[in-house]
C-alpha atoms as a PDB file:
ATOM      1  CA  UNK A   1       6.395   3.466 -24.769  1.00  0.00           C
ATOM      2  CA  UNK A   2       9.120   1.792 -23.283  1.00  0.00           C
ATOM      3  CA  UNK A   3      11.325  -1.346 -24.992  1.00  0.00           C
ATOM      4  CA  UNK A   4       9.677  -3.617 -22.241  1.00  0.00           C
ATOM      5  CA  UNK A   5       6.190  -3.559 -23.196  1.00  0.00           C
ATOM      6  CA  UNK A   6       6.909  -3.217 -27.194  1.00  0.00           C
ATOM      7  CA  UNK A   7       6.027  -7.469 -27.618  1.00  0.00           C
ATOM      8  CA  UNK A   8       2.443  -6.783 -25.483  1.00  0.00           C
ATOM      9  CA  UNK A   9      -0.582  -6.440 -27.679  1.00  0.00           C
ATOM     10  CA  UNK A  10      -2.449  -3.550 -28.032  1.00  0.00           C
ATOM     11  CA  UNK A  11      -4.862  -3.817 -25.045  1.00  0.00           C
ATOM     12  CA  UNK A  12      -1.687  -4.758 -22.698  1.00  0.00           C
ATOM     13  CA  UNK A  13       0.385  -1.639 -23.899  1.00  0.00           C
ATOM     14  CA  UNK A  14      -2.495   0.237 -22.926  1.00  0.00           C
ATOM     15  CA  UNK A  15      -3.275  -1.458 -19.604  1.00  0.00           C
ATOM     16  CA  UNK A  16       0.458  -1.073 -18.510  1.00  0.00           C
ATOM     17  CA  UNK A  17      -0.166   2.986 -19.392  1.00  0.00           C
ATOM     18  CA  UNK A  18      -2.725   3.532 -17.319  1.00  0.00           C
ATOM     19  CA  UNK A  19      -1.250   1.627 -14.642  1.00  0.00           C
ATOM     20  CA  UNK A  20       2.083   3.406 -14.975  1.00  0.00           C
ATOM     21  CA  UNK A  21      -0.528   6.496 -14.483  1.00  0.00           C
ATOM     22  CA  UNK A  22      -2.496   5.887 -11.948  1.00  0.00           C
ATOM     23  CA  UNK A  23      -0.936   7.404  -9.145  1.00  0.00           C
ATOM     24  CA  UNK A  24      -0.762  10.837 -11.213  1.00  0.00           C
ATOM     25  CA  UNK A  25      -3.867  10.581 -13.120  1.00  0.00           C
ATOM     26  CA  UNK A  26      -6.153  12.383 -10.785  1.00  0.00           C
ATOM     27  CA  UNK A  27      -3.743  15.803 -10.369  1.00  0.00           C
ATOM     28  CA  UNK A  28      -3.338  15.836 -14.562  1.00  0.00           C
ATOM     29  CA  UNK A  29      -6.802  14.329 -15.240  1.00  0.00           C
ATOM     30  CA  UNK A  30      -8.642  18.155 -15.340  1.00  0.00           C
ATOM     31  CA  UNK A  31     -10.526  17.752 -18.879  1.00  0.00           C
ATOM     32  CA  UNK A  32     -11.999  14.094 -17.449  1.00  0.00           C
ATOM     33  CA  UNK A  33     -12.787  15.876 -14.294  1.00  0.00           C
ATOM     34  CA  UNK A  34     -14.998  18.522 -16.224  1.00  0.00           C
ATOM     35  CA  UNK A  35     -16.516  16.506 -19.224  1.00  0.00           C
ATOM     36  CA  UNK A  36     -17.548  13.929 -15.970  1.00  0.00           C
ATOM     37  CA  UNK A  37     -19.317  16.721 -14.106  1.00  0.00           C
ATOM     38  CA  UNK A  38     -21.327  17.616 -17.593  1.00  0.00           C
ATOM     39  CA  UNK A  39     -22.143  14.741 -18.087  1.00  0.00           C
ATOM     40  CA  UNK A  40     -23.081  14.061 -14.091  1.00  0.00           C
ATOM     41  CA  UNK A  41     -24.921  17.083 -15.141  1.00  0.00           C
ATOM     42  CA  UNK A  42     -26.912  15.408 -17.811  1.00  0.00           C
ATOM     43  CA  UNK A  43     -27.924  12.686 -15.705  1.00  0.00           C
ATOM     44  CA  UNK A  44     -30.310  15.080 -13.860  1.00  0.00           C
ATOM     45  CA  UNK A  45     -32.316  15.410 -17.253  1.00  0.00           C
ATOM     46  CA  UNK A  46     -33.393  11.601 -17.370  1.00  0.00           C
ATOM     47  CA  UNK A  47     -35.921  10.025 -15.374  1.00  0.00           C
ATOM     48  CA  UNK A  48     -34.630   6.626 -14.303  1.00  0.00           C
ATOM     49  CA  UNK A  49     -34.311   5.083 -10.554  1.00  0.00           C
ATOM     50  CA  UNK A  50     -31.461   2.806 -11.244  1.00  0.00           C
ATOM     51  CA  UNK A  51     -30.765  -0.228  -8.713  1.00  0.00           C
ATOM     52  CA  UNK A  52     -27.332  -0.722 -10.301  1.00  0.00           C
ATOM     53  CA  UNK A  53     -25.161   1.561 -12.585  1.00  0.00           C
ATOM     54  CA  UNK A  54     -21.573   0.349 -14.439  1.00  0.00           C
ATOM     55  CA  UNK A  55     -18.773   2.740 -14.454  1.00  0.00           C
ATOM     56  CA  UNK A  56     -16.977   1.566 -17.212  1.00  0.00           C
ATOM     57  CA  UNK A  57     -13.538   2.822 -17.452  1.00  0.00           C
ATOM     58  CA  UNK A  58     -13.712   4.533 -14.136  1.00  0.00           C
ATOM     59  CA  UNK A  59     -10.166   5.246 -13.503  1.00  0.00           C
ATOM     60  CA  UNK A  60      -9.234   6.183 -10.148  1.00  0.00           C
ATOM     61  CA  UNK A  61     -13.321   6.111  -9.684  1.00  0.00           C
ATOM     62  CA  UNK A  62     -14.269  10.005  -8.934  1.00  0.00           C
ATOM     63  CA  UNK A  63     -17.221   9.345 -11.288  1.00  0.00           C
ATOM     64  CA  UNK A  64     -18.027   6.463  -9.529  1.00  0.00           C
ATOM     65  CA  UNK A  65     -17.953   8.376  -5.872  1.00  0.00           C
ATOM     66  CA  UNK A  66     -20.313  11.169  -7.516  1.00  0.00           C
ATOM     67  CA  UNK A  67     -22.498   8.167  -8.787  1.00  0.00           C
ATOM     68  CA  UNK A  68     -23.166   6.567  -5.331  1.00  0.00           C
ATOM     69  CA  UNK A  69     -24.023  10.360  -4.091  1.00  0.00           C
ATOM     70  CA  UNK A  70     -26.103  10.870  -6.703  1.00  0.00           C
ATOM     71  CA  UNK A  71     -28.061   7.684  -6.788  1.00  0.00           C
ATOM     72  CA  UNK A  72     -28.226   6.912  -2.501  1.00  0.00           C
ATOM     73  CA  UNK A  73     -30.141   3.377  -2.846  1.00  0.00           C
ATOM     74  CA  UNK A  74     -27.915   2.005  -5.942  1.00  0.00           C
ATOM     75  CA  UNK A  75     -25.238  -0.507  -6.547  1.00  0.00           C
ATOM     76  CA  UNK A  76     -22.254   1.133  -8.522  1.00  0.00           C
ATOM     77  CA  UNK A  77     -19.896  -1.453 -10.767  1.00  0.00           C
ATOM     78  CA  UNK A  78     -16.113   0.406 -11.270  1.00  0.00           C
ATOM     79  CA  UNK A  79     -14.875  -1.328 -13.851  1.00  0.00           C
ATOM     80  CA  UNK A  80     -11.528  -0.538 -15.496  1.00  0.00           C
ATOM     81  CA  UNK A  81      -8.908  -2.112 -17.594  1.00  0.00           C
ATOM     82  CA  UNK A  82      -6.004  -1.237 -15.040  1.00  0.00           C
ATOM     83  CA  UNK A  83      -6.131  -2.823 -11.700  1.00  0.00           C
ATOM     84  CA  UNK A  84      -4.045   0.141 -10.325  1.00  0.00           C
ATOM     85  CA  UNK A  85      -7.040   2.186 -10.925  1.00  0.00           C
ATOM     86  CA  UNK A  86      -9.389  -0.042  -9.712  1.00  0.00           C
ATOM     87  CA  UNK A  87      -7.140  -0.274  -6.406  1.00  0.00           C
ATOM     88  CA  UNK A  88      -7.548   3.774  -6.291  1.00  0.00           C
ATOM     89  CA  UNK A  89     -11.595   3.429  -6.865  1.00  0.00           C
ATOM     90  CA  UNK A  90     -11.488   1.030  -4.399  1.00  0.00           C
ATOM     91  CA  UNK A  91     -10.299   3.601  -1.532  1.00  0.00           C
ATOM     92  CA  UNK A  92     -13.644   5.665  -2.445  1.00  0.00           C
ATOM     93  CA  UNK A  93     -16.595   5.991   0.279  1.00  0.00           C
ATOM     94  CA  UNK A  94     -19.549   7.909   0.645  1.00  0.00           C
ATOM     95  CA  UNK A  95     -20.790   7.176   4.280  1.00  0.00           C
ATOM     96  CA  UNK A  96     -20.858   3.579   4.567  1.00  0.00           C
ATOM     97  CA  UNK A  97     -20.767   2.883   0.583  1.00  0.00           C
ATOM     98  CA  UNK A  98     -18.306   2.063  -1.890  1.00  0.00           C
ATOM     99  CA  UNK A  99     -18.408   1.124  -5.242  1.00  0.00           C
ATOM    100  CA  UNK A 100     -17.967  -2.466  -6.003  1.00  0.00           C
ATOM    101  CA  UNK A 101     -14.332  -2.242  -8.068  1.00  0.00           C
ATOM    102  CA  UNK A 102     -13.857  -5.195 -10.704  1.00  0.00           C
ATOM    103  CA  UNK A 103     -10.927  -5.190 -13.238  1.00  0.00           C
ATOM    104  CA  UNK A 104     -11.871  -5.829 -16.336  1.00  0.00           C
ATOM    105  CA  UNK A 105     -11.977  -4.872 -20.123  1.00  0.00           C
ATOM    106  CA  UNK A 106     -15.085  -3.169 -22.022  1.00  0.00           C
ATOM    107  CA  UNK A 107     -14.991  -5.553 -25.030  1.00  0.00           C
ATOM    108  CA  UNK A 108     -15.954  -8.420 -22.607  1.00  0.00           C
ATOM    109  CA  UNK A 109     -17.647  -7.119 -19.723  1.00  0.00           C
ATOM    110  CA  UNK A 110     -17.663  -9.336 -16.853  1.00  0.00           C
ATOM    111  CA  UNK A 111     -21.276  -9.215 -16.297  1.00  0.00           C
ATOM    112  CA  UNK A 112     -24.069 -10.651 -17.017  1.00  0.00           C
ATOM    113  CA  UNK A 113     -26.800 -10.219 -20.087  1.00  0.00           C
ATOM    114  CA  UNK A 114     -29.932  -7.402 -18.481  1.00  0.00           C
ATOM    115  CA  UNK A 115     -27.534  -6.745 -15.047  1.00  0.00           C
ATOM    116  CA  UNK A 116     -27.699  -3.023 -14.823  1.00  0.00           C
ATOM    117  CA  UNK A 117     -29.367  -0.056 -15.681  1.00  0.00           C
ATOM    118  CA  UNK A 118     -27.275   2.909 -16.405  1.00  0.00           C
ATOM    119  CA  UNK A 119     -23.998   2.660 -18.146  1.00  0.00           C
ATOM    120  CA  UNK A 120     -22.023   5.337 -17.577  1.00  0.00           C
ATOM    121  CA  UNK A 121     -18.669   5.655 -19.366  1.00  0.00           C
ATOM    122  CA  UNK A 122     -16.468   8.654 -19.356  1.00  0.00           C
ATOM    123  CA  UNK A 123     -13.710   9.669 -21.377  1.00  0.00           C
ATOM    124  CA  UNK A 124     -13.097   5.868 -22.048  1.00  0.00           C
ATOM    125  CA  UNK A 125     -13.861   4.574 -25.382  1.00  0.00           C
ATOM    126  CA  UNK A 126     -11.158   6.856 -27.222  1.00  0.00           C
ATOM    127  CA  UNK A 127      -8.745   4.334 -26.402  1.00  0.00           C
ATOM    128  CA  UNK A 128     -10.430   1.670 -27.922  1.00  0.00           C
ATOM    129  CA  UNK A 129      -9.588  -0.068 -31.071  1.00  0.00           C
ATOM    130  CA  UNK A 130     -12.977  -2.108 -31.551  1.00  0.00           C
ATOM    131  CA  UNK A 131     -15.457   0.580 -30.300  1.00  0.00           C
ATOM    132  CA  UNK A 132     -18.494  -1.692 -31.680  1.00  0.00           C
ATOM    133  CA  UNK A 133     -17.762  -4.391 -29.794  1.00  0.00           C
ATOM    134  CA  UNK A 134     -17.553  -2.185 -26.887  1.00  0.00           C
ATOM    135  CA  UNK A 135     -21.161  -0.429 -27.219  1.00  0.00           C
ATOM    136  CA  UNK A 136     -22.361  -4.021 -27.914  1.00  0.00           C
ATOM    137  CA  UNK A 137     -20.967  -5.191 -24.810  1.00  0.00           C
ATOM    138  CA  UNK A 138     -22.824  -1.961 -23.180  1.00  0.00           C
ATOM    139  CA  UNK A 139     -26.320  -2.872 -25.170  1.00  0.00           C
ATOM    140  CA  UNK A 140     -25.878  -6.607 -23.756  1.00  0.00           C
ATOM    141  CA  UNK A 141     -25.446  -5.513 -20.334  1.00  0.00           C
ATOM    142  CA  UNK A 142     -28.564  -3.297 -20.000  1.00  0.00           C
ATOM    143  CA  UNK A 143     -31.913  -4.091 -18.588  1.00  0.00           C
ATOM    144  CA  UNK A 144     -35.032  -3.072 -20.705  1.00  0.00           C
ATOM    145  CA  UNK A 145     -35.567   0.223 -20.368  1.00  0.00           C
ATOM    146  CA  UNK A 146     -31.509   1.071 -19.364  1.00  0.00           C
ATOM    147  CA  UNK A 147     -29.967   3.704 -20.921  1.00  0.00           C
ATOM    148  CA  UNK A 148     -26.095   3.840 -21.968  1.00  0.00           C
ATOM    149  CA  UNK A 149     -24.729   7.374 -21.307  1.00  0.00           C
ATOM    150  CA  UNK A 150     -20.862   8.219 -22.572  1.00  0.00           C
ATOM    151  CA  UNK A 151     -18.456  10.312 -23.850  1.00  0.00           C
ATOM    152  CA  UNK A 152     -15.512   9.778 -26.057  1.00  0.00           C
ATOM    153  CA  UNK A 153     -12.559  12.568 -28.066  1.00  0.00           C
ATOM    154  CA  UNK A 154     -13.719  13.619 -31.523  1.00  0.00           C
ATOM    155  CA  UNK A 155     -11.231  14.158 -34.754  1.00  0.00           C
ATOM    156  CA  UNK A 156     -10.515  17.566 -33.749  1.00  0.00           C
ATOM    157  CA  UNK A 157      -9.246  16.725 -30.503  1.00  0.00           C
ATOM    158  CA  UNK A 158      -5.695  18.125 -30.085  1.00  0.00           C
ATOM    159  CA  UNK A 159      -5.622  19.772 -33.724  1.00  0.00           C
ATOM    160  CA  UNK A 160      -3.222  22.172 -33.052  1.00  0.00           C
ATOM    161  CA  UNK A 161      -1.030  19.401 -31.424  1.00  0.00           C
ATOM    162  CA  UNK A 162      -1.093  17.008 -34.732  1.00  0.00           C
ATOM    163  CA  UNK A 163      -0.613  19.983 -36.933  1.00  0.00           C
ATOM    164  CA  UNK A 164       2.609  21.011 -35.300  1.00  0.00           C
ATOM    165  CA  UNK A 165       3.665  17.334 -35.325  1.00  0.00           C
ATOM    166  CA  UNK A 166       3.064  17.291 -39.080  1.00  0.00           C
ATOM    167  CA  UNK A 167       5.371  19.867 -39.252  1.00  0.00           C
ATOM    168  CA  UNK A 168       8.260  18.759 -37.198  1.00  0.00           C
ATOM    169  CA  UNK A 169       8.058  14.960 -38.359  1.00  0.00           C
ATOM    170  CA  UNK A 170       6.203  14.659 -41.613  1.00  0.00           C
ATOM    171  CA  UNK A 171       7.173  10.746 -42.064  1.00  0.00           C
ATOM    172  CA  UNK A 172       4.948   9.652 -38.649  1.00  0.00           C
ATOM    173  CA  UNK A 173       1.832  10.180 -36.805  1.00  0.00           C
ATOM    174  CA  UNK A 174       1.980  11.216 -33.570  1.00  0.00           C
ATOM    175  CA  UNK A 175      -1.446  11.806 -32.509  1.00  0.00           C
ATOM    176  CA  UNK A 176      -4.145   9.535 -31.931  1.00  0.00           C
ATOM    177  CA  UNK A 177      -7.417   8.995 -34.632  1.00  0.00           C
ATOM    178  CA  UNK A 178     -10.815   9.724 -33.283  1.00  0.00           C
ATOM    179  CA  UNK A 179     -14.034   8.531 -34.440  1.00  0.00           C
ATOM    180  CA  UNK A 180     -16.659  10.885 -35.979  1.00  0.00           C
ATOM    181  CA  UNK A 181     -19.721  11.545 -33.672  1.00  0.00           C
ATOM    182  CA  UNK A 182     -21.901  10.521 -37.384  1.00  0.00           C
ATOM    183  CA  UNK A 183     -19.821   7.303 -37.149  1.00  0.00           C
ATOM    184  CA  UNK A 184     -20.841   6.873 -33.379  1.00  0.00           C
ATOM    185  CA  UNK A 185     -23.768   7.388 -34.058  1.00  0.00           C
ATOM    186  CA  UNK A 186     -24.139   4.457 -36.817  1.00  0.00           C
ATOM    187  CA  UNK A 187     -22.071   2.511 -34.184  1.00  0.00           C
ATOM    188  CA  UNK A 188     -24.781   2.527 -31.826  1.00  0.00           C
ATOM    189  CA  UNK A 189     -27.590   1.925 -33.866  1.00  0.00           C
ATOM    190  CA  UNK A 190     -25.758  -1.512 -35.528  1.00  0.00           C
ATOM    191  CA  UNK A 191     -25.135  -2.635 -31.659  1.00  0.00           C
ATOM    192  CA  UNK A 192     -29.206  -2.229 -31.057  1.00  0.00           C
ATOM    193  CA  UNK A 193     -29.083   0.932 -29.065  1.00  0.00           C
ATOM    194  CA  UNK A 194     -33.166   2.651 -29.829  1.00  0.00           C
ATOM    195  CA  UNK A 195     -32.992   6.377 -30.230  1.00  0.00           C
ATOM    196  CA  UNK A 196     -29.291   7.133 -30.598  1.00  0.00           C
ATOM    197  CA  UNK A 197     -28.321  10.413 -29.742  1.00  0.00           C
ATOM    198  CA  UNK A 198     -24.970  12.337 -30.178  1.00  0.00           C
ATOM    199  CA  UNK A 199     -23.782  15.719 -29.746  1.00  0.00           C
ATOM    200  CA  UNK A 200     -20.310  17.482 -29.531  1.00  0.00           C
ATOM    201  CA  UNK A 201     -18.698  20.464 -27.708  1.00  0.00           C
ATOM    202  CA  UNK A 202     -15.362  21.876 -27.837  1.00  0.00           C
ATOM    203  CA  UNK A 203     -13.241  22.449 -24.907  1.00  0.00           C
ATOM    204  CA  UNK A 204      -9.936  24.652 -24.919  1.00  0.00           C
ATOM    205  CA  UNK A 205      -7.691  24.310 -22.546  1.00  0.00           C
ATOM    206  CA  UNK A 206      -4.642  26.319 -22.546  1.00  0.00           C
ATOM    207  CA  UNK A 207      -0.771  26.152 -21.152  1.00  0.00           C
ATOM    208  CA  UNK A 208       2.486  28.456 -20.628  1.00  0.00           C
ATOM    209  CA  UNK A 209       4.887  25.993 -22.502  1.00  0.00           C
ATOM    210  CA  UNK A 210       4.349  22.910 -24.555  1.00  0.00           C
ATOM    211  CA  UNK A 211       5.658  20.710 -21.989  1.00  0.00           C
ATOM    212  CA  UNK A 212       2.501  21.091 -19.903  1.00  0.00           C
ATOM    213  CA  UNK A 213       0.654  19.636 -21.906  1.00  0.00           C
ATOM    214  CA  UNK A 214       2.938  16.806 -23.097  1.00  0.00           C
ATOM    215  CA  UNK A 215       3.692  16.014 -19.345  1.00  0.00           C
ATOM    216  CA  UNK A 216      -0.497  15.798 -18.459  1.00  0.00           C
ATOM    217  CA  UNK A 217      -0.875  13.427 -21.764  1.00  0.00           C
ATOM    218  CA  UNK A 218       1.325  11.663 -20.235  1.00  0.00           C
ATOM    219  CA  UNK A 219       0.307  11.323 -16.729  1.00  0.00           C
ATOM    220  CA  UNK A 220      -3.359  10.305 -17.929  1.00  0.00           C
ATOM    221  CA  UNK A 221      -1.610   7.695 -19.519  1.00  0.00           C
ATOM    222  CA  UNK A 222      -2.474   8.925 -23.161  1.00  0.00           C
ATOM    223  CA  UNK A 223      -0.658   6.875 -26.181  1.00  0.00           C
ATOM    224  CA  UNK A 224      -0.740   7.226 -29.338  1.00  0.00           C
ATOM    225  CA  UNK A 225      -2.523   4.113 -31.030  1.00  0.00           C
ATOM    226  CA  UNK A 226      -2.128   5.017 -35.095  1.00  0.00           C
ATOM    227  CA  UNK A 227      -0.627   2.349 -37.282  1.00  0.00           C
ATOM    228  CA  UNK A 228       1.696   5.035 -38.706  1.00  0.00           C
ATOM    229  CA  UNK A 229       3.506   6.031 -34.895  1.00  0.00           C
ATOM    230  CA  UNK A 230       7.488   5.519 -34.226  1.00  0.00           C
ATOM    231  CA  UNK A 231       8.351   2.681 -32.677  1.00  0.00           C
ATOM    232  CA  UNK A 232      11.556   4.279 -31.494  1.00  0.00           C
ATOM    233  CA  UNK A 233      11.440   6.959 -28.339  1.00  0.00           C
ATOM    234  CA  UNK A 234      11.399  10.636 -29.583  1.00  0.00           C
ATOM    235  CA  UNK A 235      14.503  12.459 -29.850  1.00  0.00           C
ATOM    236  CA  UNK A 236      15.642  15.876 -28.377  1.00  0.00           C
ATOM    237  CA  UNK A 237      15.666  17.442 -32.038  1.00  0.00           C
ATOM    238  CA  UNK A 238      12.330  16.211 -32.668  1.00  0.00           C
ATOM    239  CA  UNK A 239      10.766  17.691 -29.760  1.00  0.00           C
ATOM    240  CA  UNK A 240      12.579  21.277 -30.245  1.00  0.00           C
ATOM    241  CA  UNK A 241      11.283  21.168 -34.038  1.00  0.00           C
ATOM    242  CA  UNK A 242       7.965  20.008 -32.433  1.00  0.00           C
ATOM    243  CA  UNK A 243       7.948  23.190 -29.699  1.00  0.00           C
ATOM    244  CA  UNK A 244       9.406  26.059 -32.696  1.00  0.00           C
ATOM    245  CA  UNK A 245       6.053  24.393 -34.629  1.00  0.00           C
ATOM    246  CA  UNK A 246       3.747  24.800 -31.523  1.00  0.00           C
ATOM    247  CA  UNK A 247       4.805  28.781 -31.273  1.00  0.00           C
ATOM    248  CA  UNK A 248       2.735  29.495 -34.381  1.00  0.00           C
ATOM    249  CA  UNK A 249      -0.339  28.875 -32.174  1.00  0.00           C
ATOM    250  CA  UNK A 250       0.360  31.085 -29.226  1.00  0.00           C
ATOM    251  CA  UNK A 251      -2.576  33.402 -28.218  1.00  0.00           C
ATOM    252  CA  UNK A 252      -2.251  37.415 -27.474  1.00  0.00           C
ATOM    253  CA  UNK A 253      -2.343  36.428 -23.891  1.00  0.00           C
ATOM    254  CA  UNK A 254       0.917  34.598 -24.155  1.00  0.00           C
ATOM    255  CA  UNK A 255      -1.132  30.940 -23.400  1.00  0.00           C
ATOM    256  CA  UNK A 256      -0.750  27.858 -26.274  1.00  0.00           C
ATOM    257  CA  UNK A 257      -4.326  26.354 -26.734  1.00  0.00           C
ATOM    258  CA  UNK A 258      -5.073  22.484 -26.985  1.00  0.00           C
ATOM    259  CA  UNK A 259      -8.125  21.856 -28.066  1.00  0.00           C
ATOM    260  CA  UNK A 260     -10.303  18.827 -27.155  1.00  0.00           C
ATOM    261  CA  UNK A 261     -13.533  17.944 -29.125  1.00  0.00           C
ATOM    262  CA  UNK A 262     -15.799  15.925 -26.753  1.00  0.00           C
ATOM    263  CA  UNK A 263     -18.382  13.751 -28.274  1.00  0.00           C
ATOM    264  CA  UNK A 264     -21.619  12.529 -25.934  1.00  0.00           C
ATOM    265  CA  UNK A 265     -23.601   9.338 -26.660  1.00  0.00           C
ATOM    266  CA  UNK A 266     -26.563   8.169 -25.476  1.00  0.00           C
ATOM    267  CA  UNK A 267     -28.410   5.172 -26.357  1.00  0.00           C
ATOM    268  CA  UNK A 268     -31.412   3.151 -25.010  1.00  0.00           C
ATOM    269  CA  UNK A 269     -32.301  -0.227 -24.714  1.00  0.00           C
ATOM    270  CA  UNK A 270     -36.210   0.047 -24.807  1.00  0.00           C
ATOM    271  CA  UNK A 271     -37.629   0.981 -27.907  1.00  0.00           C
ATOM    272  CA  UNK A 272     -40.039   3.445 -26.302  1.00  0.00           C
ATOM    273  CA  UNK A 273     -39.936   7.343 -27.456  1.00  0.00           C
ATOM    274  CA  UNK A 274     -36.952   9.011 -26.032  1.00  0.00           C
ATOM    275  CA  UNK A 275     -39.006  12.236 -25.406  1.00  0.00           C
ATOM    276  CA  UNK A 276     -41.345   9.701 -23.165  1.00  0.00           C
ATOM    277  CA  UNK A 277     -38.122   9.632 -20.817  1.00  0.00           C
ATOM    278  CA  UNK A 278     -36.361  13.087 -20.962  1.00  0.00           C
ATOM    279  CA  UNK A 279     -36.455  16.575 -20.350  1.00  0.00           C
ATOM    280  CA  UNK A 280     -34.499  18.270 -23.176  1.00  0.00           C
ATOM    281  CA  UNK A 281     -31.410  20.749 -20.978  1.00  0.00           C
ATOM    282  CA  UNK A 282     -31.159  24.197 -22.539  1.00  0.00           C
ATOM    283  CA  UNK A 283     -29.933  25.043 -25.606  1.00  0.00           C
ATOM    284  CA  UNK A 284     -30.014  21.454 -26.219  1.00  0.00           C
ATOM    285  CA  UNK A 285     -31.909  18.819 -28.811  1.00  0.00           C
END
C-alpha cells in the first residue's frame, strides 16, 4: 500500500488494488482460474434454466465468458468493485454476446429485489470485511427458487506464508484472516439462504523462490486487511528474514509450497428439498 491511498477507507484501498491489478491479474490469477472451472464444474450438477445469472466479483470476467457459453439463452450481470476490471469483462464475447458489465460493490448490489437466478461468485468474498451483508445482498437479489453458488479462502490459506511471517516479524500480521467454512455456513443461514451447504478442499501450489509467489499476490491485487498489519512499506531486512523463514518449508523436489484452503457455498432461496434439485458429484455430500 502506497502513502497515496493510506486516508481511503477500507473498500477504496481495496478498489484502487484491484485496479492497480487489472492489467496483470489474468497472467498471475492461476488458483482463480482453477477453483472457477470447479466450480463451472459444479454447475453441471444442478438443474436450473436460468434467464439471468450475476457474476459478482468477476474480475477481468473469464467466469463470466464461460457463463454465457454455458448458459446460450441467458443474461449474464459482471459486476465488480473495480471499474478497470469491469472495462476488461467488458472486451469479452461469445458470438454475438457479452456480458452486461456494471461496477459496483457486493454489500449494495445495484439490482433489484427477485432479479436473477444464479449468483455466481468466485474467489470474491475473502476480501470482504462485512461478509453477511454481502450473502444478504445475494439472498435479496434471487428469484424463488435461485440458488447462490460461491467460493471464498479458508483459515489455512497461505499457512506456511503466515508462519514464516511470524517468524521474521513477530510484532505484525502480515497475512490476511479467513472465515471458517462452520462460520459460513451460520452466515448463510442468518441471511435466509434454505439448505446451506459448505465444503472445503485444499489446493497446493508450489514456486522456485519466494518471490513468485509474493509477486502473483501482488498482481491479483491481494492486501492484507488485519487490524494488526504495518502501516509502513516492508523493508529489505524484513523480507530476507521473511525468505531464510520460508526455506524451512522447501520440498525434496527443491519447490516451496503455498497452500490455499478453498471453501464452496451454496445456498437456496426456495425452501424446497435440496436433493429435489441436485445430483450429488462423486465423492461428494
Amino acid at each position: 500500500m502506497t502513502a497515496k491511498h493510506q486516508g481511503l477507507p477500507e473498500r477504496g484501498r481495496m478498489r484502487a488494488a484491484f485496479g492497480r491489478a487489472a492489467g496483470a491479474y489474468e497472467e498471475a490469477a492461476v488458483l482463480q482460474r482453477e477453483v472457477g472451472r470447479r466450480m463451472l464444474d459444479r454447475l453441471g450438477y444442478i438443474r436450473l434454466r436460468p434467464q439471468r445469472i450475476l457474476d459478482a466479483g468477476c474480475g477481468p470476467g473469464s467466469e463470466a465468458l464461460a457463463l454465457l457459453r454455458r448458459y446460450r439463452g441467458c443474461e449474464v450481470i459482471a459486476l465488480d468493485l473495480a471499474l478497470p476490471m469491469v472495462q476488461r469483462a467488458r472486451r469479452r464475447r461469445y458470438r454475438w454476446r457479452c456480458p452486461r458489465c456494471v461496477c459496483g460493490d457486493v454489500h449494495c448490489l445495484p439490482l433489484a429485489d427477485a432479479s436473477v437466478d444464479i449468483v455466481f461468485s468466485n474467489l470474491a468474498l475473502q476480501w470482504s470485511d462485512r461478509p453477511e451483508a454481502a450473502l444478504a445482498e445475494f439472498e435479496r437479489v434471487l428469484r424463488p427458487g435461485g440458488f447462490a453458488l460461491f467460493s471464498t479462502l479458508g483459515p489455512d490459506t497461505l499457512r506456511e506464508l503466515r508462519a514464516a511471517w511470524a517468524a521474521a516479524d513477530p510484532r505484525h500480521t502480515h497475512v490476511s484472516d479467513f472465515i471458517d467454512l462452520h462460520d459460513l455456513g451460520d452466515l448463510m443461514m442468518a441471511a435466509g439462504f434454505a439448505d446451506p451447504v459448505t465444503d472445503a478442499e485444499r489446493i497446493v501450489m508450489t514456486y522456485t523462490e519466494l518471490h513468485g509467489l509474493l509477486r502473483d499476490l501482488k498482481s491479483i491485487g491481494a492486501q492484507n486487511h488485519t487490524h494488526g498489519r504495518p502501516r509502513a512499506l516492508t523493508g529489505k531486512g524484513r523480507l530476507r528474514a521473511l525468505v531464510r523463514a520460508y526455506e524451512r518449508f522447501r520440498q525434496p523436489d527443491g519447490r516451496l509450497p503455498a497452500t490455499f484452503e478453498v471453501v464452496y457455498g451454496l445456498g437456496w432461496k426456495a425452501e424446497r428439498s435440496l436433493s429435489a434439485r441436485t445430483v450429488a458429484p462423486p465423492g461428494r455430500v
